[in-house]
C-alpha atoms as a PDB file:
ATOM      1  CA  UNK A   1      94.183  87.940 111.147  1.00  0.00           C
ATOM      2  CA  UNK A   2      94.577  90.698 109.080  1.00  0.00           C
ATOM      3  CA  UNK A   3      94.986  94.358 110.287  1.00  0.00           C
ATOM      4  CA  UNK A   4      91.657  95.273 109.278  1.00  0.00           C
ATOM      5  CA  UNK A   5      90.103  92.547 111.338  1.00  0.00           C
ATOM      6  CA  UNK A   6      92.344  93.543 114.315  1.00  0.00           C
ATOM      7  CA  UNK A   7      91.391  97.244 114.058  1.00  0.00           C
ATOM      8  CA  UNK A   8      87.551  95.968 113.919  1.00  0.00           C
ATOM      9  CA  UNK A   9      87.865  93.587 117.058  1.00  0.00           C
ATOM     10  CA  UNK A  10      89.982  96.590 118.563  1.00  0.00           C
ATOM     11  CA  UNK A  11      87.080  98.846 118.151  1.00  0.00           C
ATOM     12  CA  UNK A  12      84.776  95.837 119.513  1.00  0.00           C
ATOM     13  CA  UNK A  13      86.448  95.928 122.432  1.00  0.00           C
ATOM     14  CA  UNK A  14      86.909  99.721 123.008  1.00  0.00           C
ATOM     15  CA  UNK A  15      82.997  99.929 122.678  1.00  0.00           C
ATOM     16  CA  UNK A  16      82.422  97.191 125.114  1.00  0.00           C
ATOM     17  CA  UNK A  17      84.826  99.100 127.863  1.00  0.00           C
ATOM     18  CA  UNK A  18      83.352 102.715 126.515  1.00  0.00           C
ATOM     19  CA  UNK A  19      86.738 103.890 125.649  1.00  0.00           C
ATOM     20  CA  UNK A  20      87.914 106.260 122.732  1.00  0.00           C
ATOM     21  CA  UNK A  21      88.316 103.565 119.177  1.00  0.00           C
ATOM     22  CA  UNK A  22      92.016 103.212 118.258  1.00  0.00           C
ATOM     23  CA  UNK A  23      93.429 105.131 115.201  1.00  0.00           C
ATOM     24  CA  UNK A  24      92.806 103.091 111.458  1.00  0.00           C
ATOM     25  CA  UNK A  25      95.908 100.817 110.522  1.00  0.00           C
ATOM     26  CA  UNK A  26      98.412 103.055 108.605  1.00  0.00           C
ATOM     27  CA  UNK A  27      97.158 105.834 109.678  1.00  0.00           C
ATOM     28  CA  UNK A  28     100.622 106.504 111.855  1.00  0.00           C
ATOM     29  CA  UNK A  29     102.682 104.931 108.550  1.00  0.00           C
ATOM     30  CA  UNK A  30     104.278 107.913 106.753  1.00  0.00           C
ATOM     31  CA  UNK A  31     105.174 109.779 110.223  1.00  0.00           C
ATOM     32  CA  UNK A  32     106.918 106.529 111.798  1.00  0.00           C
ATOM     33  CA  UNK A  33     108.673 105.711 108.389  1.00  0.00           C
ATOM     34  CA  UNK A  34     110.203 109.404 108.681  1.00  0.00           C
ATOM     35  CA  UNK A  35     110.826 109.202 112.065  1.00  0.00           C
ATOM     36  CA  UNK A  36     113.102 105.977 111.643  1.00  0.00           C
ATOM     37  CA  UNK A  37     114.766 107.879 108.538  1.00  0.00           C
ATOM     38  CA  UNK A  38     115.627 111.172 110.565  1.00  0.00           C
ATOM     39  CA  UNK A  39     116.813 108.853 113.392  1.00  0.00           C
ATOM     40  CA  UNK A  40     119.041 106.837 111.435  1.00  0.00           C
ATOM     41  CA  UNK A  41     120.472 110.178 109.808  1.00  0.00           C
ATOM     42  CA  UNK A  42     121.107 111.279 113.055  1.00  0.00           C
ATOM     43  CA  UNK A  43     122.295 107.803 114.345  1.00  0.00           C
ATOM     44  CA  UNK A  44     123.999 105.925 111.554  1.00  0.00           C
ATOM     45  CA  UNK A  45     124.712 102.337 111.847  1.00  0.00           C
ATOM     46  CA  UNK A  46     127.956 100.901 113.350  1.00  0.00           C
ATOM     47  CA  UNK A  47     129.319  98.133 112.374  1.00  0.00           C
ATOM     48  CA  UNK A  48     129.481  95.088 114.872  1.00  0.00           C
ATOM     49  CA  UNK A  49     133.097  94.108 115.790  1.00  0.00           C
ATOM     50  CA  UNK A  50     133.176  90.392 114.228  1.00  0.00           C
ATOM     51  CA  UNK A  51     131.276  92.076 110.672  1.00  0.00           C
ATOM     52  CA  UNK A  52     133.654  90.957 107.990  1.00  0.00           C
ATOM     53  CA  UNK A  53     132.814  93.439 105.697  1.00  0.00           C
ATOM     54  CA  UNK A  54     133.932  96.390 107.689  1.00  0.00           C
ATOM     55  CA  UNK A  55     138.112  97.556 106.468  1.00  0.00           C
ATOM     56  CA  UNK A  56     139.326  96.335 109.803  1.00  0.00           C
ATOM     57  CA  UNK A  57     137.978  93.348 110.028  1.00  0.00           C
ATOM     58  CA  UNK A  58     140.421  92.052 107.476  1.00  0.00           C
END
């Protein structure tokens, strides 16, 4: 099932139960993709203490 055919039985259902139709897929996209980037500016990756490509893992 694609995400077209989810959002369409999504608003199927939200009809049935007379509640408010979810957003359109990707709507969300751009503002979640920026999110993630501002987090991991904020939070950069550490590496894990086995990784072998880290200096002092040598």
């Amino acid at each position: 099932m694609d995400a077209i055919q989810q959002h369409m039985l999504d608003t199927y259902r939200a009809a049935q139960l007379s509640e408010p139709a979810p957003p359109p897929p990707g709507r969300h996209d751009r503002a979640v993709l920026r999110d993630l980037y501002r987090y991991w500016l904020t939070h950069p990756p550490t590496p894990a203490a086995g990784d072998l490509s880290s200096p002092s893992g040598a």
